[in-house]
PDB file of N, CA and C in Angstrom:
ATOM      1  N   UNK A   1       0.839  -1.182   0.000  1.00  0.00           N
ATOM      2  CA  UNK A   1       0.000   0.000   0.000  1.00  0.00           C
ATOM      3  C   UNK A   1       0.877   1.236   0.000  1.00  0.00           C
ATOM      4  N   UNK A   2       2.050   1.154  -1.201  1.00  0.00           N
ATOM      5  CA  UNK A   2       2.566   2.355  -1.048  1.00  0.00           C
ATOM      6  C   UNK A   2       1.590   3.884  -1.919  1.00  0.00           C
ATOM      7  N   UNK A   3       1.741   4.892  -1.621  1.00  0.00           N
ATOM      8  CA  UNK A   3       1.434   5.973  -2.134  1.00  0.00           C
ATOM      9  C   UNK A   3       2.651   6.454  -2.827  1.00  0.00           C
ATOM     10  N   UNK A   4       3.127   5.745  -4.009  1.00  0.00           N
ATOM     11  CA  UNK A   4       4.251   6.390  -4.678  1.00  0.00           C
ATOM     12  C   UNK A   4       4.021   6.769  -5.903  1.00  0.00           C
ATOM     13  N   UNK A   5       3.990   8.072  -6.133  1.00  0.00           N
ATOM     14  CA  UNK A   5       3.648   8.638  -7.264  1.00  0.00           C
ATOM     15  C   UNK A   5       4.985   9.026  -8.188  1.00  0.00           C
ATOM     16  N   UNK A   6       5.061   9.220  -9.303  1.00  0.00           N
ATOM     17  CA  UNK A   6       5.730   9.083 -10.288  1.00  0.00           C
ATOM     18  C   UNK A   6       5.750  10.505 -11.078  1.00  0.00           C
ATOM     19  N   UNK A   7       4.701  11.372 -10.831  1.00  0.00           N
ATOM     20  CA  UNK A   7       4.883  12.443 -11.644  1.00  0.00           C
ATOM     21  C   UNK A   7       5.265  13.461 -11.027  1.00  0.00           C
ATOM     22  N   UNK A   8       5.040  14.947 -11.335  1.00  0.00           N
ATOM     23  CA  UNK A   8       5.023  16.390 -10.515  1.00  0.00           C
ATOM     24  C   UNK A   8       4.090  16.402  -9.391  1.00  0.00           C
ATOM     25  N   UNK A   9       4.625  17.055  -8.377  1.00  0.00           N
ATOM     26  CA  UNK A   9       3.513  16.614  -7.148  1.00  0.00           C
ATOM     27  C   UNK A   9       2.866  18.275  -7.219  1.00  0.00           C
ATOM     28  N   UNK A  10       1.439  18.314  -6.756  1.00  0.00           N
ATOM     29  CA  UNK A  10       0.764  19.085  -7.504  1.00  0.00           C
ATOM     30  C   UNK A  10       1.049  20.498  -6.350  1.00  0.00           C
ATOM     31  N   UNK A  11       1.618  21.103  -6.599  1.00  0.00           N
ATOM     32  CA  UNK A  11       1.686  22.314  -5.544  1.00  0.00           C
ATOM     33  C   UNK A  11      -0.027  23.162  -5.067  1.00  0.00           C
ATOM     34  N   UNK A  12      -1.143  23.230  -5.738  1.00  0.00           N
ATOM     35  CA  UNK A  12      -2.022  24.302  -5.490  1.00  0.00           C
ATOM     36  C   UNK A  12      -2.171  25.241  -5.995  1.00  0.00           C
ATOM     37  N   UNK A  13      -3.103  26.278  -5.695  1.00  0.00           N
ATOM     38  CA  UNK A  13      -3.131  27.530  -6.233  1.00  0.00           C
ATOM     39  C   UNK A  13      -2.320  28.658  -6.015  1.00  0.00           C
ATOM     40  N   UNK A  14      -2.085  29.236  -6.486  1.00  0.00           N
ATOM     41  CA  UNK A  14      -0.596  30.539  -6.327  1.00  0.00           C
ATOM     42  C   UNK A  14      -1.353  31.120  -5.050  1.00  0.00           C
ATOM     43  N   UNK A  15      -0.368  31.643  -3.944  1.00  0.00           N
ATOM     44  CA  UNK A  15      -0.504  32.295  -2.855  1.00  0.00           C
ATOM     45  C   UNK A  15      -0.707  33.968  -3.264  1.00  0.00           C
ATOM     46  N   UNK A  16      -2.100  34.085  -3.066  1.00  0.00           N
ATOM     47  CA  UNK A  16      -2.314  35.636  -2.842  1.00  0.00           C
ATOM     48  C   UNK A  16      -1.886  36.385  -1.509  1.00  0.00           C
ATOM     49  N   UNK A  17      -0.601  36.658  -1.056  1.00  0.00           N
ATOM     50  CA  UNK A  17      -0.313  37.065  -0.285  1.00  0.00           C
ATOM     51  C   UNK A  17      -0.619  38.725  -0.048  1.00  0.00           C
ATOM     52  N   UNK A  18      -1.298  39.421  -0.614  1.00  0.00           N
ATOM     53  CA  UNK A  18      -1.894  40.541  -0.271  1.00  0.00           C
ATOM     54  C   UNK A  18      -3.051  39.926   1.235  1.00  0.00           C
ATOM     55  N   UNK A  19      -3.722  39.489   0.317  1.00  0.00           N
ATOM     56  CA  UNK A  19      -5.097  38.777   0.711  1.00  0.00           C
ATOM     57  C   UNK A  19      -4.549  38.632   2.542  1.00  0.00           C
ATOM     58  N   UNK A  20      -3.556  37.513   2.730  1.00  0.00           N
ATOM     59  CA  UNK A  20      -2.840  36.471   3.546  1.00  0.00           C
ATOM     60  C   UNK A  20      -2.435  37.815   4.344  1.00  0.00           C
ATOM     61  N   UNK A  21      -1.343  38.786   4.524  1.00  0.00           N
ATOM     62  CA  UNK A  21      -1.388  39.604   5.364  1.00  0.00           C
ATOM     63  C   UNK A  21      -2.624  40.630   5.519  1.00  0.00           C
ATOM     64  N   UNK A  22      -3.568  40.418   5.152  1.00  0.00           N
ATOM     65  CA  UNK A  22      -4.752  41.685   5.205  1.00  0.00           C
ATOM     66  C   UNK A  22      -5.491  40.451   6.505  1.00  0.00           C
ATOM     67  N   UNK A  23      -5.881  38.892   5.889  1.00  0.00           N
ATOM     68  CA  UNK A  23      -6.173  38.411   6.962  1.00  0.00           C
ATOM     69  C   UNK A  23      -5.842  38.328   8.461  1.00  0.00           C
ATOM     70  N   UNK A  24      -4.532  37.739   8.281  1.00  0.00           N
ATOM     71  CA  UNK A  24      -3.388  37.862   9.817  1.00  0.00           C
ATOM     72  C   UNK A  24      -3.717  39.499  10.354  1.00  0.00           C
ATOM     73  N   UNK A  25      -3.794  40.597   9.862  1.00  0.00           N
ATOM     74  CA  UNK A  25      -4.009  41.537  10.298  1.00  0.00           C
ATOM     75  C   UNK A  25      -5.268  41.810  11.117  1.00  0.00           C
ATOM     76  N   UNK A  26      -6.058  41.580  10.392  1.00  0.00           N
ATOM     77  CA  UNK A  26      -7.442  41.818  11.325  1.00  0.00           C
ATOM     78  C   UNK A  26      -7.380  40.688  12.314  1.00  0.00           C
ATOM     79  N   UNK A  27      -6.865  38.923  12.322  1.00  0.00           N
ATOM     80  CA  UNK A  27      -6.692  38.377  12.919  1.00  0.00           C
ATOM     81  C   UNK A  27      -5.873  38.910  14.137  1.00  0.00           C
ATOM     82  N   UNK A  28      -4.924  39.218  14.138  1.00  0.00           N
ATOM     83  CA  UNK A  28      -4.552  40.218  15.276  1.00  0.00           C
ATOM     84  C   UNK A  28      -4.869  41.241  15.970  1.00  0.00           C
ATOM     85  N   UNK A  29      -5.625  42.059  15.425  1.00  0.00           N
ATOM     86  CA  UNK A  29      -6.385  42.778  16.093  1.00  0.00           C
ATOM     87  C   UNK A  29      -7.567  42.593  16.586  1.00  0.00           C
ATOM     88  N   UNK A  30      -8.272  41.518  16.097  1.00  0.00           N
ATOM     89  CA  UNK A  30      -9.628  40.486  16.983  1.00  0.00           C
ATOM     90  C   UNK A  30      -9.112  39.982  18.223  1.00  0.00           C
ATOM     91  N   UNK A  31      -7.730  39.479  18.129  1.00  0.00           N
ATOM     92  CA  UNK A  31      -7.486  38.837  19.213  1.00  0.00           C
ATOM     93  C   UNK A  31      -6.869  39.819  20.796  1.00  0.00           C
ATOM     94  N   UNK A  32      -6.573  40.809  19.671  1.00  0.00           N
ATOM     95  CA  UNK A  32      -6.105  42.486  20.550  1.00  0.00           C
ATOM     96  C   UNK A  32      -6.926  42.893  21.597  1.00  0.00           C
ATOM     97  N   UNK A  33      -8.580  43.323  20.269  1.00  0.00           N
ATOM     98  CA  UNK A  33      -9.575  43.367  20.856  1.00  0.00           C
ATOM     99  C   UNK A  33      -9.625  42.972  21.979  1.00  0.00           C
ATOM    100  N   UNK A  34     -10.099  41.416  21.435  1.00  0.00           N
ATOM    101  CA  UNK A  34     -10.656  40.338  22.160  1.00  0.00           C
ATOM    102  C   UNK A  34     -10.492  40.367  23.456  1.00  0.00           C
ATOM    103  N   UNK A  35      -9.202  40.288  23.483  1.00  0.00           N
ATOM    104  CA  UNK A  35      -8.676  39.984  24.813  1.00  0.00           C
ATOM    105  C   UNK A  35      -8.760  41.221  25.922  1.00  0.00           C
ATOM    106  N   UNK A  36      -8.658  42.628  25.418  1.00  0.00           N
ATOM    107  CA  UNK A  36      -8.812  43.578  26.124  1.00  0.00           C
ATOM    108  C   UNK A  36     -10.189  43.470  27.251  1.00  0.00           C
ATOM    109  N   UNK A  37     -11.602  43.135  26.753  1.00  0.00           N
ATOM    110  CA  UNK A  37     -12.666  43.189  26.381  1.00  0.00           C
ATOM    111  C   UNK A  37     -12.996  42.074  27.357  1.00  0.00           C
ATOM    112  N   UNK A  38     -12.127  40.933  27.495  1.00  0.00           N
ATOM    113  CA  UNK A  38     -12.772  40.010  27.920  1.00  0.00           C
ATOM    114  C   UNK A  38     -11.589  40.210  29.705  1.00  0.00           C
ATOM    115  N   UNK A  39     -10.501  40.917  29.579  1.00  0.00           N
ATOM    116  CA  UNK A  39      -9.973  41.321  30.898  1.00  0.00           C
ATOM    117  C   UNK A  39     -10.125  42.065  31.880  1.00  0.00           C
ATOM    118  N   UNK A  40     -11.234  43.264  30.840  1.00  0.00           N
ATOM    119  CA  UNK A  40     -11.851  44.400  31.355  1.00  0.00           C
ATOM    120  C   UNK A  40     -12.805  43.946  32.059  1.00  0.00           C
ATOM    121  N   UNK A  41     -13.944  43.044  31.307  1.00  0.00           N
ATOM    122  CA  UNK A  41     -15.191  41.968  31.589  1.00  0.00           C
ATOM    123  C   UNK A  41     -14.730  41.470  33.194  1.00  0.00           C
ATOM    124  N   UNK A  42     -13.843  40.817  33.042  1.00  0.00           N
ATOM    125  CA  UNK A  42     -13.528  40.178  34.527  1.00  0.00           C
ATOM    126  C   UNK A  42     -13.277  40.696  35.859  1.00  0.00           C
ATOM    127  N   UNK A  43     -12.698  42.090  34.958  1.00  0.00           N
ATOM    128  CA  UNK A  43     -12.138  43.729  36.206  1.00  0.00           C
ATOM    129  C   UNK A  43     -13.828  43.889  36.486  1.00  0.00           C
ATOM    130  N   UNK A  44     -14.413  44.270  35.734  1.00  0.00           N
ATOM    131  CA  UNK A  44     -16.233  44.965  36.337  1.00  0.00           C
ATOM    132  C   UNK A  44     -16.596  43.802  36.871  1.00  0.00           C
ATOM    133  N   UNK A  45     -16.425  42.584  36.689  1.00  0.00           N
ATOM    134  CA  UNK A  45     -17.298  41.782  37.640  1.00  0.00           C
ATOM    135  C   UNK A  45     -16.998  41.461  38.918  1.00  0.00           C
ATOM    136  N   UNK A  46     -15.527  41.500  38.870  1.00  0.00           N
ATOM    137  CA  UNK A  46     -14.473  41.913  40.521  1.00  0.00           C
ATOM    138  C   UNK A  46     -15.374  42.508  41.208  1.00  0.00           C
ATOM    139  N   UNK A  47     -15.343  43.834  40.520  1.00  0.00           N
ATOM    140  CA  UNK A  47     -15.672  44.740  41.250  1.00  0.00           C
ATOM    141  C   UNK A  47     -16.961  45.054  41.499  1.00  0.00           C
ATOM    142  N   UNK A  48     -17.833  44.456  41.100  1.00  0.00           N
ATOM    143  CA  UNK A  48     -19.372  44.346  41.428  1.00  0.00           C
ATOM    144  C   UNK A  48     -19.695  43.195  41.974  1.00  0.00           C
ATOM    145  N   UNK A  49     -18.588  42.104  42.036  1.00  0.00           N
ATOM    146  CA  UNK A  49     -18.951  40.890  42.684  1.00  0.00           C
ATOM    147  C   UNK A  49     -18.266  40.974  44.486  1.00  0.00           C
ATOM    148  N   UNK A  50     -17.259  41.516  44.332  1.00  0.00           N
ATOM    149  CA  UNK A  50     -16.719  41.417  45.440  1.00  0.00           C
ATOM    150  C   UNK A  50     -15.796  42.486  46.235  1.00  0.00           C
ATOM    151  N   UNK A  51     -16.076  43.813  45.260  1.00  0.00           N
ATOM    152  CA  UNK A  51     -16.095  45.061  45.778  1.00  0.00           C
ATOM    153  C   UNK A  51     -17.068  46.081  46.518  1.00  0.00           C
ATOM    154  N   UNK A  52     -18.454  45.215  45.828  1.00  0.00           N
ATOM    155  CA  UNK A  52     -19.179  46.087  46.178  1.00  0.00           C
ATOM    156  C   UNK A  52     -19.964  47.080  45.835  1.00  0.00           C
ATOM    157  N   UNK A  53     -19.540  47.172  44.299  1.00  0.00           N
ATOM    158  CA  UNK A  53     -19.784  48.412  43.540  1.00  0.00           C
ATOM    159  C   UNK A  53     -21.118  48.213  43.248  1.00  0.00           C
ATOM    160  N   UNK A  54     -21.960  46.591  42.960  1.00  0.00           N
ATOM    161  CA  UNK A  54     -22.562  46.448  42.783  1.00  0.00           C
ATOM    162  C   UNK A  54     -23.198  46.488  40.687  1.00  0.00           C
ATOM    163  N   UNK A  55     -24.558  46.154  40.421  1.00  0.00           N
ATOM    164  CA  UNK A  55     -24.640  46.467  39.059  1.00  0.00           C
ATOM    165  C   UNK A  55     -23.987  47.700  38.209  1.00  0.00           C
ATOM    166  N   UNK A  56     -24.424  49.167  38.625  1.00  0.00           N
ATOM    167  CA  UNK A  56     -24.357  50.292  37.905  1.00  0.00           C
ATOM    168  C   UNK A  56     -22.870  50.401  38.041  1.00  0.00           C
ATOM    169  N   UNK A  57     -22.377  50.513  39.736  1.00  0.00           N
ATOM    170  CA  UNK A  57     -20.766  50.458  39.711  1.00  0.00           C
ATOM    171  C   UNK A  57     -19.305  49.622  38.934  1.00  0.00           C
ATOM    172  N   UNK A  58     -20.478  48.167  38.245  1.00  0.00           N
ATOM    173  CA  UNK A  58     -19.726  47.810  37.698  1.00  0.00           C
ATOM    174  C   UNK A  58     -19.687  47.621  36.346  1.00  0.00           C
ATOM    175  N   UNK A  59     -20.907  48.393  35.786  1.00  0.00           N
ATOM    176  CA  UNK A  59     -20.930  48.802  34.328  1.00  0.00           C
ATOM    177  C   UNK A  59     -20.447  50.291  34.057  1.00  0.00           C
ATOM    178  N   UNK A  60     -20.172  50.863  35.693  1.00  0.00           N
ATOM    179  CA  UNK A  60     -19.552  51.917  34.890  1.00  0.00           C
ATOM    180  C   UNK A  60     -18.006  51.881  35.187  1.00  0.00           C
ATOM    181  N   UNK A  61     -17.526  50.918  35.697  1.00  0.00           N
ATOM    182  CA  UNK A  61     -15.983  50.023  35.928  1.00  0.00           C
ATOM    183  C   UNK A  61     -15.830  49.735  34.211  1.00  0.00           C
ATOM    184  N   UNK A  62     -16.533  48.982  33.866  1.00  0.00           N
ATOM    185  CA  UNK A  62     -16.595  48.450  32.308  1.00  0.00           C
ATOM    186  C   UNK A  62     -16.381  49.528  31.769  1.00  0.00           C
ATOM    187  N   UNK A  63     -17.357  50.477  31.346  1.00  0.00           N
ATOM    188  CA  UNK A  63     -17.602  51.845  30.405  1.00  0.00           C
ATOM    189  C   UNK A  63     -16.222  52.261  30.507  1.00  0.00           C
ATOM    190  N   UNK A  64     -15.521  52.663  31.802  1.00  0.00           N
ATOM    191  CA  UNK A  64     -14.606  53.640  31.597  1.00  0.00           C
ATOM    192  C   UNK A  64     -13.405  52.780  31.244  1.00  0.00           C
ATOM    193  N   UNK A  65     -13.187  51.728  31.901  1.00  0.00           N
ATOM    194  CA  UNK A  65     -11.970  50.791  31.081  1.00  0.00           C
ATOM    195  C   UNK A  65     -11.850  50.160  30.409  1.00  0.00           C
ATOM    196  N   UNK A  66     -13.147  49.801  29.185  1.00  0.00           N
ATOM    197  CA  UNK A  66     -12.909  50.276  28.090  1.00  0.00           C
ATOM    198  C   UNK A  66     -12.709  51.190  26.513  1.00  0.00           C
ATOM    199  N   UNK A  67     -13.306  52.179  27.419  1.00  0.00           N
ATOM    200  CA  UNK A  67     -12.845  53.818  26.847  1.00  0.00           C
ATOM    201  C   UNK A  67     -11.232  53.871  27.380  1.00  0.00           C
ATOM    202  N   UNK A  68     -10.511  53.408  28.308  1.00  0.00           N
ATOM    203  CA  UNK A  68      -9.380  53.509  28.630  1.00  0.00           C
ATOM    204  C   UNK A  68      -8.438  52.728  27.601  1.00  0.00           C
ATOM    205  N   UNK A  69      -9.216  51.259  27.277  1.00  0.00           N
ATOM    206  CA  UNK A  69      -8.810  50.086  26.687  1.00  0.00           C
ATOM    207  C   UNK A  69      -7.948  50.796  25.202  1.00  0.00           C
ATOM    208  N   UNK A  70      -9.564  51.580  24.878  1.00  0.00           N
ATOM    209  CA  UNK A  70      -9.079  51.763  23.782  1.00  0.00           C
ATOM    210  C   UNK A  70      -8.721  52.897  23.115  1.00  0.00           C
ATOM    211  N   UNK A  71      -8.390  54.193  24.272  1.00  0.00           N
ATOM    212  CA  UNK A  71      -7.530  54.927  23.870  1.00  0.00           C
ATOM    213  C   UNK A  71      -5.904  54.067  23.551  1.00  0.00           C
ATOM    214  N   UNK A  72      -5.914  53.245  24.519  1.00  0.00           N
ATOM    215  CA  UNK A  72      -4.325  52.666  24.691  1.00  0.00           C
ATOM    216  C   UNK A  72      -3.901  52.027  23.963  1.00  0.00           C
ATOM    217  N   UNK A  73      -4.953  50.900  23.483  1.00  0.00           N
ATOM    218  CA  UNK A  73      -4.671  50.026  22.068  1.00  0.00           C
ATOM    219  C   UNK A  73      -4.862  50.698  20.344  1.00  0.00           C
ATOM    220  N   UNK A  74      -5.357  51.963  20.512  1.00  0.00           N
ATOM    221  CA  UNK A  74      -5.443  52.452  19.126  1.00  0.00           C
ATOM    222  C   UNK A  74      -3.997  52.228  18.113  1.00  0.00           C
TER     223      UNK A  74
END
């Protein structure tokens, strides 16, 4: 049961590498995002879970750090 082929082995379609860094790009910055968003998420619930701040205190924990988030990551 060998798989031994005998001719040109077929490479694929030509790499559009425009395309390929435009993807990775936004891919990096989803994950930029992402992650800001979901650290901030965990800071407001700290702090409404076990600070005290309660609901409003900790949506406005959220609001302002990520208006902070994303002055910093621009």
């Amino acid at each position: 049961m060998d798989n031994h082929q005998s001719g040109p082995v077929e490479m694929g379609a030509p790499m559009d590498y425009q395309e390929h860094e435009k993807t990775y790009s936004m891919f990096l910055a989803g994950a930029k995002w992402g992650t800001m968003v979901v650290v901030v998420l965990l800071i407001a619930m700290a702090a409404g879970f076990f600070g005290g701040a309660g609901i409003i205190g900790s949506l406005l924990v959220f609001l302002v750090l990520n208006a902070a988030g994303a002055f910093l990551l621009r």
